[in-house]
PDB file of N, CA and C in Angstrom:
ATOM      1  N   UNK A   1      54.442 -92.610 138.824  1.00  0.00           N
ATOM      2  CA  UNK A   1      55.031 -92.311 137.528  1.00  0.00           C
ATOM      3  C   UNK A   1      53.958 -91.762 136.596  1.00  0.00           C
ATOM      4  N   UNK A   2      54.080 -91.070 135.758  1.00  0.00           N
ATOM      5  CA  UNK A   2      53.083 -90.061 135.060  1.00  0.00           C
ATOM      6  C   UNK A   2      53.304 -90.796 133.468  1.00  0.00           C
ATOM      7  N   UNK A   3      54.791 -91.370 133.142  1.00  0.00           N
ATOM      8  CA  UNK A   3      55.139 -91.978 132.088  1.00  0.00           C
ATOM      9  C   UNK A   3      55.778 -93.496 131.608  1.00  0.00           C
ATOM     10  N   UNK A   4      55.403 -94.041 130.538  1.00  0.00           N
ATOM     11  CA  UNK A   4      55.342 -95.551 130.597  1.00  0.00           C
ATOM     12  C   UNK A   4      56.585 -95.486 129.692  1.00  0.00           C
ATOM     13  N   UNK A   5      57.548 -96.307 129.522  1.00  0.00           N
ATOM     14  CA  UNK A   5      58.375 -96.331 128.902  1.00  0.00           C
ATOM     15  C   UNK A   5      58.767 -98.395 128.256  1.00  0.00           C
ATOM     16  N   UNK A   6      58.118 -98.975 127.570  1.00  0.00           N
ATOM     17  CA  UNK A   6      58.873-100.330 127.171  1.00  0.00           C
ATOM     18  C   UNK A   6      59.877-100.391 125.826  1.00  0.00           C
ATOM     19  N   UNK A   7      60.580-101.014 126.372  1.00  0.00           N
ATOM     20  CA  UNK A   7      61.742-101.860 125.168  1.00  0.00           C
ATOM     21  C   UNK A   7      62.222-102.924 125.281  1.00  0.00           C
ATOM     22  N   UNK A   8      62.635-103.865 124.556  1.00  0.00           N
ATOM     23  CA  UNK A   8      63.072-104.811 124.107  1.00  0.00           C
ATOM     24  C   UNK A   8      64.127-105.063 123.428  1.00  0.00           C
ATOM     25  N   UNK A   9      64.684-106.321 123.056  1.00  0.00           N
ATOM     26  CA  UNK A   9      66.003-107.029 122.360  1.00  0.00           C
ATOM     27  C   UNK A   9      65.589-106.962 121.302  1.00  0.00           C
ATOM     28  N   UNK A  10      64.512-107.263 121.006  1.00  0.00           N
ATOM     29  CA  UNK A  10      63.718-107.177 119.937  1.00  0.00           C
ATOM     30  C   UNK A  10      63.207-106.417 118.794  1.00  0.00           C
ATOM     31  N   UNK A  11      63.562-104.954 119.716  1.00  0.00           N
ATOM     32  CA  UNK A  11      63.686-103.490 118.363  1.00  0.00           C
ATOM     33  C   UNK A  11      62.014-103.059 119.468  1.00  0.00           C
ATOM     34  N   UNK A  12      61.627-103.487 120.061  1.00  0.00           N
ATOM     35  CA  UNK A  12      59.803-102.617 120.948  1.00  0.00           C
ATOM     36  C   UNK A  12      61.313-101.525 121.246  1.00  0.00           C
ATOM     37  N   UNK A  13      60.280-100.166 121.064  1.00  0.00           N
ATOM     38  CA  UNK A  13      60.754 -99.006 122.146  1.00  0.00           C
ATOM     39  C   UNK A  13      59.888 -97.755 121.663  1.00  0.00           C
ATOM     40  N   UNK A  14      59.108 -98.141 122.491  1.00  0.00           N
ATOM     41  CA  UNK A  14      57.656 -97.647 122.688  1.00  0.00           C
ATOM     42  C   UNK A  14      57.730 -96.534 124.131  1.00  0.00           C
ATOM     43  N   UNK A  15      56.604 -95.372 124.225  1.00  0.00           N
ATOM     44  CA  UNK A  15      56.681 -94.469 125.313  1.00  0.00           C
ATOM     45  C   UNK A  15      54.760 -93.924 125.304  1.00  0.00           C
ATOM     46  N   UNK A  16      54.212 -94.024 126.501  1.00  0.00           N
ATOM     47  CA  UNK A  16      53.279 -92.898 126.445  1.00  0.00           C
ATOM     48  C   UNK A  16      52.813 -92.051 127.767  1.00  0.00           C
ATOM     49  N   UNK A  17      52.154 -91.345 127.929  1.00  0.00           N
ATOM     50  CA  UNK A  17      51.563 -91.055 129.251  1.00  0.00           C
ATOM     51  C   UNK A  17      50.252 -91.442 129.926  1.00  0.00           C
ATOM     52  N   UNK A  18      50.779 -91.693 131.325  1.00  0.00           N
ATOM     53  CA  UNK A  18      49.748 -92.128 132.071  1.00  0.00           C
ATOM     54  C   UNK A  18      48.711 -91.578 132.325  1.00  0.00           C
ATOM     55  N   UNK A  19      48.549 -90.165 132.824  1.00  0.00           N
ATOM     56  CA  UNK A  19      47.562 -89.278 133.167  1.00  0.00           C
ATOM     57  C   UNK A  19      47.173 -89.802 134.428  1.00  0.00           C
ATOM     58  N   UNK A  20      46.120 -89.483 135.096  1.00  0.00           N
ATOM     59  CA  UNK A  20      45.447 -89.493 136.154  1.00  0.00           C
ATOM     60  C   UNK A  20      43.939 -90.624 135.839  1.00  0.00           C
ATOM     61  N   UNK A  21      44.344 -91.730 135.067  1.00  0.00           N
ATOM     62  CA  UNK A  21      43.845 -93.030 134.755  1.00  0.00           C
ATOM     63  C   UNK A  21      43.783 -93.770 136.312  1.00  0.00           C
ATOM     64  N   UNK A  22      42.292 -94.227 137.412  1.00  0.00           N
ATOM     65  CA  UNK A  22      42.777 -95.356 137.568  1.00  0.00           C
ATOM     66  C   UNK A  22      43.105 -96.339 136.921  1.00  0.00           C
ATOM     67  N   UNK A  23      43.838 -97.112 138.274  1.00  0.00           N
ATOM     68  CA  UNK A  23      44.398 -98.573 137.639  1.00  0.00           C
ATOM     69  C   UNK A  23      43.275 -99.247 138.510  1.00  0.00           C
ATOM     70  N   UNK A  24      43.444-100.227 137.310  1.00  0.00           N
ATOM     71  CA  UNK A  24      41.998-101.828 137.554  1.00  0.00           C
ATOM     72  C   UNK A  24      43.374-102.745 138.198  1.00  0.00           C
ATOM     73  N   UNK A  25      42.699-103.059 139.345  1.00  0.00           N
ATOM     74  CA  UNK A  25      42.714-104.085 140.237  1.00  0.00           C
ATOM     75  C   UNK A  25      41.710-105.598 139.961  1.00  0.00           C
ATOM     76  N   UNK A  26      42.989-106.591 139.552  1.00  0.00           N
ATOM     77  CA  UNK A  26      42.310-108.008 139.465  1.00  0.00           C
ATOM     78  C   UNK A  26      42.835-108.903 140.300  1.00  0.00           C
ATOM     79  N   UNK A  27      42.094-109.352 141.228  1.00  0.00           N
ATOM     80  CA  UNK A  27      42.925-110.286 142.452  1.00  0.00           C
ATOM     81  C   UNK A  27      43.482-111.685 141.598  1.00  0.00           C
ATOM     82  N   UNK A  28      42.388-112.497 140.648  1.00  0.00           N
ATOM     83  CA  UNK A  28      42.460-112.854 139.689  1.00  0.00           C
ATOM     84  C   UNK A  28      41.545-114.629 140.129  1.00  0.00           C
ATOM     85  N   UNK A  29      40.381-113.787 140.905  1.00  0.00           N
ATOM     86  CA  UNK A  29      39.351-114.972 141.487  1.00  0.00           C
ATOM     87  C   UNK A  29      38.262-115.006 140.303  1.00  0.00           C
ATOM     88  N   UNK A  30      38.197-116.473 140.416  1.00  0.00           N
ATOM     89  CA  UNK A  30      36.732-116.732 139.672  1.00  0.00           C
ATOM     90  C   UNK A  30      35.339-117.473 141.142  1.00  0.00           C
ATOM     91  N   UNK A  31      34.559-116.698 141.079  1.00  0.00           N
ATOM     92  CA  UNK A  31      34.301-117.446 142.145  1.00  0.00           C
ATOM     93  C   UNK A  31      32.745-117.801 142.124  1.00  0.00           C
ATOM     94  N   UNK A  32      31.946-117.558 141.150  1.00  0.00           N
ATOM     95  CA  UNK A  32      30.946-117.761 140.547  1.00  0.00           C
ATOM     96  C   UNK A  32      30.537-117.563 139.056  1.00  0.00           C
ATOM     97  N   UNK A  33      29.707-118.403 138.798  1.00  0.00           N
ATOM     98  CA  UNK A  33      29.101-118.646 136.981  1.00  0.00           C
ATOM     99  C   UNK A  33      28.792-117.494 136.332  1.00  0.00           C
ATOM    100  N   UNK A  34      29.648-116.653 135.277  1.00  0.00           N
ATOM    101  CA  UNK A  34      29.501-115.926 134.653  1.00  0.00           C
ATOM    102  C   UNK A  34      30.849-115.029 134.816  1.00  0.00           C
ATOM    103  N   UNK A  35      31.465-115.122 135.954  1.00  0.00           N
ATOM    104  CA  UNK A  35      32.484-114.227 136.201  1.00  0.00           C
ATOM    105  C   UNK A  35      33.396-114.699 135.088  1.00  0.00           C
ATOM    106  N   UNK A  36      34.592-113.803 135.177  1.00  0.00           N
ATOM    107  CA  UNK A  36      35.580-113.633 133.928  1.00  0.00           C
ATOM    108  C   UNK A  36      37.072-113.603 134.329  1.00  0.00           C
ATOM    109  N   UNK A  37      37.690-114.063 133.921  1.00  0.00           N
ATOM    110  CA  UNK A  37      39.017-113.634 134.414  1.00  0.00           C
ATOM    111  C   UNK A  37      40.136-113.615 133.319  1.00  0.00           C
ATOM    112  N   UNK A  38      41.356-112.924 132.929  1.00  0.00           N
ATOM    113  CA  UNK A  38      42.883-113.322 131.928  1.00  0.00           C
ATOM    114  C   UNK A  38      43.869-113.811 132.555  1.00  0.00           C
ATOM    115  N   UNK A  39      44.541-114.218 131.346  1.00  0.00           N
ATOM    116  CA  UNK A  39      45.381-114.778 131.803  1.00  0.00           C
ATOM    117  C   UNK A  39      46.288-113.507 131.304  1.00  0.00           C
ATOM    118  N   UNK A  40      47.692-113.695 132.365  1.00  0.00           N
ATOM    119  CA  UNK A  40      47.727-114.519 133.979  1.00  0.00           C
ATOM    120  C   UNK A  40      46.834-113.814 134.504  1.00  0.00           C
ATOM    121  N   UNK A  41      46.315-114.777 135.334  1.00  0.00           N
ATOM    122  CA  UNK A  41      45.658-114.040 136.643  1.00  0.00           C
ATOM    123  C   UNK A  41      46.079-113.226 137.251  1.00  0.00           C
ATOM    124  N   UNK A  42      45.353-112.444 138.472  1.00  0.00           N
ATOM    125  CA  UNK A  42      45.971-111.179 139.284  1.00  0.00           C
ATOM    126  C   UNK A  42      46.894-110.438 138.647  1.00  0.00           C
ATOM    127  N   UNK A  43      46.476-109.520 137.960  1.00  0.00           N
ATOM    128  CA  UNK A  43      47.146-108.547 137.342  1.00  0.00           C
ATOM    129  C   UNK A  43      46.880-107.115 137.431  1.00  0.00           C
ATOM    130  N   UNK A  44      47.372-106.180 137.420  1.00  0.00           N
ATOM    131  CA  UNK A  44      47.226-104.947 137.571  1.00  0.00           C
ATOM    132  C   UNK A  44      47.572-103.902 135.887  1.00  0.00           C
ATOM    133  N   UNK A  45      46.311-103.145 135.290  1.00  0.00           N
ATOM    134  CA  UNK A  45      46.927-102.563 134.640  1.00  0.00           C
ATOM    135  C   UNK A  45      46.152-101.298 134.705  1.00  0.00           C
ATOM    136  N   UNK A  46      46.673-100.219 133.755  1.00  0.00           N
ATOM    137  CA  UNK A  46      46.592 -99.137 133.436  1.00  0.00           C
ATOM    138  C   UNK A  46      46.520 -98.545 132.108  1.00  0.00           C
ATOM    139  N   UNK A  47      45.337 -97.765 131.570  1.00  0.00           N
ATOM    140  CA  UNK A  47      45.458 -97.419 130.089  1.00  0.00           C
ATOM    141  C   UNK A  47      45.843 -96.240 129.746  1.00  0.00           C
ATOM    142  N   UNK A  48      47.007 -96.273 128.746  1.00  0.00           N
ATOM    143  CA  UNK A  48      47.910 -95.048 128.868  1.00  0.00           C
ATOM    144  C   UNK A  48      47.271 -94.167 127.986  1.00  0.00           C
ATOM    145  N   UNK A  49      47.114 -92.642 127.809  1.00  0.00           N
ATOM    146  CA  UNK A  49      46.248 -91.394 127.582  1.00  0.00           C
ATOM    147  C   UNK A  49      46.583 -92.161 125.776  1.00  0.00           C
ATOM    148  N   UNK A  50      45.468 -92.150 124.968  1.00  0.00           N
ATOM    149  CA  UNK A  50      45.428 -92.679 123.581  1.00  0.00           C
ATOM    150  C   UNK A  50      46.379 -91.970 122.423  1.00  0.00           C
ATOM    151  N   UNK A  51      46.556 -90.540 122.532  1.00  0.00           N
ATOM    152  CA  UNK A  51      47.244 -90.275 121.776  1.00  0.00           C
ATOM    153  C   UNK A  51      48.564 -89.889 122.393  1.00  0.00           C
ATOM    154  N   UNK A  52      49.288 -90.014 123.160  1.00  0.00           N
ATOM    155  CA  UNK A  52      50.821 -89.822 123.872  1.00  0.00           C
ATOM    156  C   UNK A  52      51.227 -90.936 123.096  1.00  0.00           C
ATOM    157  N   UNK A  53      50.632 -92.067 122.749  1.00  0.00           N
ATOM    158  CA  UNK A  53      51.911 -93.124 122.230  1.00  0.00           C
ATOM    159  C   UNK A  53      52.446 -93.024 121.378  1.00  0.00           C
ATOM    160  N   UNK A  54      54.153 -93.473 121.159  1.00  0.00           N
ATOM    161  CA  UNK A  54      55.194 -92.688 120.356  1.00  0.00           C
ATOM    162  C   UNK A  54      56.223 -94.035 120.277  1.00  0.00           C
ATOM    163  N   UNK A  55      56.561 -94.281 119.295  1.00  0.00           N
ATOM    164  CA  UNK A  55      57.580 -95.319 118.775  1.00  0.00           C
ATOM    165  C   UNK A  55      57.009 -96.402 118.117  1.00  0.00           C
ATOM    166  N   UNK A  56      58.018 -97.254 118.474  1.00  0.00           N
ATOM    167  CA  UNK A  56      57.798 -98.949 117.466  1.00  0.00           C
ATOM    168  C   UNK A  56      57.782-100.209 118.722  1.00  0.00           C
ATOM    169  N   UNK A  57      56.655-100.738 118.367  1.00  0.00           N
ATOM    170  CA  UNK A  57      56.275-101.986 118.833  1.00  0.00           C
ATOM    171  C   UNK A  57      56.630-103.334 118.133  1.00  0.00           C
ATOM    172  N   UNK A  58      57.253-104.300 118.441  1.00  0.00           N
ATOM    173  CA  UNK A  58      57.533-105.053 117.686  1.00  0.00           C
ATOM    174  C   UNK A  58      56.874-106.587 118.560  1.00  0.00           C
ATOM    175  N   UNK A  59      56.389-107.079 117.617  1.00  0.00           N
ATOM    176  CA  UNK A  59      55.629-108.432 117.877  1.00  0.00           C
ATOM    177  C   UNK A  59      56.214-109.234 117.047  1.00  0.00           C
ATOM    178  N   UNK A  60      56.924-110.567 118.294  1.00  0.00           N
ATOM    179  CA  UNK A  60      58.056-111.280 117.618  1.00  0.00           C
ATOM    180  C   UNK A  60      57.658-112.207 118.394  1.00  0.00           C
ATOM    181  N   UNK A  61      56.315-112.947 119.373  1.00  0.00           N
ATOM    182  CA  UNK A  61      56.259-113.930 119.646  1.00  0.00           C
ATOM    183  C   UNK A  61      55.161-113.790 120.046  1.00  0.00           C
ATOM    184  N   UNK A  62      54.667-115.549 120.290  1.00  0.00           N
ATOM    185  CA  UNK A  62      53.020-115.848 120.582  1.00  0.00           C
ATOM    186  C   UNK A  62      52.711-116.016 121.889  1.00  0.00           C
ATOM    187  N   UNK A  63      51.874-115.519 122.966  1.00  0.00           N
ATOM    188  CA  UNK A  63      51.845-116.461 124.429  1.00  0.00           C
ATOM    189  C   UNK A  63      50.502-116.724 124.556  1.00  0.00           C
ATOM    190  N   UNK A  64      49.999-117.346 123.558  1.00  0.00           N
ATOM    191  CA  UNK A  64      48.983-118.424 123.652  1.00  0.00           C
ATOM    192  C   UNK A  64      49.013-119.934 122.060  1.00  0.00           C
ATOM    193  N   UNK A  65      49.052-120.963 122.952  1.00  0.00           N
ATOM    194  CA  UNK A  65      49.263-122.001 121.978  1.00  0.00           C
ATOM    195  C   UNK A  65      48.900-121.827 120.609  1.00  0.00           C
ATOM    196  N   UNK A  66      49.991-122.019 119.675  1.00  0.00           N
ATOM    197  CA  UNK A  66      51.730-122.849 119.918  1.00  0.00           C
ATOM    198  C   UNK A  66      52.186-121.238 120.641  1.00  0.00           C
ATOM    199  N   UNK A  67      52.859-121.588 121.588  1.00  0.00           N
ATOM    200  CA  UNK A  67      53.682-120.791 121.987  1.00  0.00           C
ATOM    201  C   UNK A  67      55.121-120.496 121.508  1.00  0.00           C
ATOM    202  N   UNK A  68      55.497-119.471 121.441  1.00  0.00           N
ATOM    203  CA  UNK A  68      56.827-119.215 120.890  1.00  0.00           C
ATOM    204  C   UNK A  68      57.113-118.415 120.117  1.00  0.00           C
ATOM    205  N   UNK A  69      58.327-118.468 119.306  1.00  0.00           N
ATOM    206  CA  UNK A  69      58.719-116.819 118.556  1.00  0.00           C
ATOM    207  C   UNK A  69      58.514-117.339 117.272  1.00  0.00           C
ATOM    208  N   UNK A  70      57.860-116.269 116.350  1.00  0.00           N
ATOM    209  CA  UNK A  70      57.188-116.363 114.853  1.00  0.00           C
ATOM    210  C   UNK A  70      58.473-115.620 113.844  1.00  0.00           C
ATOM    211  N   UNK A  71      58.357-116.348 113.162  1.00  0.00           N
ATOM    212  CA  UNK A  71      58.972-116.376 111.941  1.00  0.00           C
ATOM    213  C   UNK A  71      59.403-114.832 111.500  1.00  0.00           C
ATOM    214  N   UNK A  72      58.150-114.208 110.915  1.00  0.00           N
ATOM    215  CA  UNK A  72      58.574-112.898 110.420  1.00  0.00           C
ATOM    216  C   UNK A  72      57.886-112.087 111.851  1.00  0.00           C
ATOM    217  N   UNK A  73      58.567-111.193 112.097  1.00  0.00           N
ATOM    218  CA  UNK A  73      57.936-110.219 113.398  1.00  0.00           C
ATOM    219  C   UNK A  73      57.069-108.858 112.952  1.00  0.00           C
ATOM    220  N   UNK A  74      56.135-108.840 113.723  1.00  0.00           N
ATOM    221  CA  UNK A  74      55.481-107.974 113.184  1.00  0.00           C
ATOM    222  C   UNK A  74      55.528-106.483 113.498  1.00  0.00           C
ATOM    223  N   UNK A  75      55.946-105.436 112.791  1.00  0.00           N
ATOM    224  CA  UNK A  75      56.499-104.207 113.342  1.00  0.00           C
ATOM    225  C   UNK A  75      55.642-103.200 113.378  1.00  0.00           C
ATOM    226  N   UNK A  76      55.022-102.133 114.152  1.00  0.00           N
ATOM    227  CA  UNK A  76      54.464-101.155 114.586  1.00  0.00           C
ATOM    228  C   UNK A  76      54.437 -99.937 114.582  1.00  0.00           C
ATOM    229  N   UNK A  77      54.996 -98.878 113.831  1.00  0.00           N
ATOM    230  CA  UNK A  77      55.006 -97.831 114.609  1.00  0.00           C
ATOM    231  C   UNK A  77      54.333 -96.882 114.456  1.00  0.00           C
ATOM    232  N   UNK A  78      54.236 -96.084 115.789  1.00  0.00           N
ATOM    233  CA  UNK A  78      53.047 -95.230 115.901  1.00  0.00           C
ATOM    234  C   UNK A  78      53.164 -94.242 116.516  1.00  0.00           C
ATOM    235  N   UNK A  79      53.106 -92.959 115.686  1.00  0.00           N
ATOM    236  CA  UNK A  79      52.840 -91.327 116.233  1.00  0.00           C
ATOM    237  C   UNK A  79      51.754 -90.831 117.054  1.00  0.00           C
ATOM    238  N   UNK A  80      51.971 -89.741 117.564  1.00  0.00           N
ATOM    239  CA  UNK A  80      50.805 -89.385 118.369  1.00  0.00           C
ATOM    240  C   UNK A  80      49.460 -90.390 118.463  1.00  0.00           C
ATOM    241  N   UNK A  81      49.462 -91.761 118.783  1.00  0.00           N
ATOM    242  CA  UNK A  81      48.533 -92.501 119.341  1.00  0.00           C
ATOM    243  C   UNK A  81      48.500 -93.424 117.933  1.00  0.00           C
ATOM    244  N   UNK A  82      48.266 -92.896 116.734  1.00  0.00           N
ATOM    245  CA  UNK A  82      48.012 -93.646 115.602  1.00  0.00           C
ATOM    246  C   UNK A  82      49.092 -94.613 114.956  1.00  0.00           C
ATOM    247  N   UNK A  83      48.863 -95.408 114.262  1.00  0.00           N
ATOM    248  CA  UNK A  83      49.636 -96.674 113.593  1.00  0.00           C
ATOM    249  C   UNK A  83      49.773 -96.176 112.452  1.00  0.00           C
ATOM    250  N   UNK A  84      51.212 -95.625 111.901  1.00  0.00           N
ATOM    251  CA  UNK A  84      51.517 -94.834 110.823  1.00  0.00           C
ATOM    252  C   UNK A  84      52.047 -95.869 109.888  1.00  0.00           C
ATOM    253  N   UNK A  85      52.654 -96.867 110.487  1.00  0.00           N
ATOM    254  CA  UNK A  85      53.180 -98.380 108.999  1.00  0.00           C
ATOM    255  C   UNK A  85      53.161 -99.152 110.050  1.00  0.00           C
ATOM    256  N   UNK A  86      53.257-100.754 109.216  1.00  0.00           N
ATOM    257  CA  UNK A  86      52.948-102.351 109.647  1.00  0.00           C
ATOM    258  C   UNK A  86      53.704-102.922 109.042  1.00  0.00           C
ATOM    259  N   UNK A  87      55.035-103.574 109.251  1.00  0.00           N
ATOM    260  CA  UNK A  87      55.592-104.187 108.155  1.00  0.00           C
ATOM    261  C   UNK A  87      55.974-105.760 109.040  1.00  0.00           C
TER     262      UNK A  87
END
């Protein structure tokens, strides 16, 4: 796929392009002092080309303690790569 597309119940409906980015491979081992790992573990991602991103992101919950959905949600949106309002 060349293009990323997320949305949500939530009002996210967000789009950008992939390009010819590898993707980082994390098995999601720690296996000596200093190494690093996220949570979740073993994950696979990809960083989409900086300015293709296009729509609204909406941040309406926490997944690191307290976990759960916040009060006022925080809204996003963003033209050609940049964050044009925050409400």
């Amino acid at each position: 796929a060349s293009n990323i597309k997320v949305s949500s119940p939530g009002g996210t409906k967000i789009s950008a392009k992939l390009g010819k980015r590898p993707v980082a491979n994390d098995p999601g081992k720690i296996e000596k002092p200093g190494d690093e790992n996220y949570l979740p573990p073993a994950c696979v991602n990809i960083a989409p080309l900086e300015d293709t991103w296009e729509g609204v992101a909406v941040f309406d919950a926490v997944v690191s303690p307290p976990v759960g959905l916040v009060k006022n949600p925080v809204i996003v949106e963003v033209e050609k790569g940049r964050i044009t309002k925050i409400s």
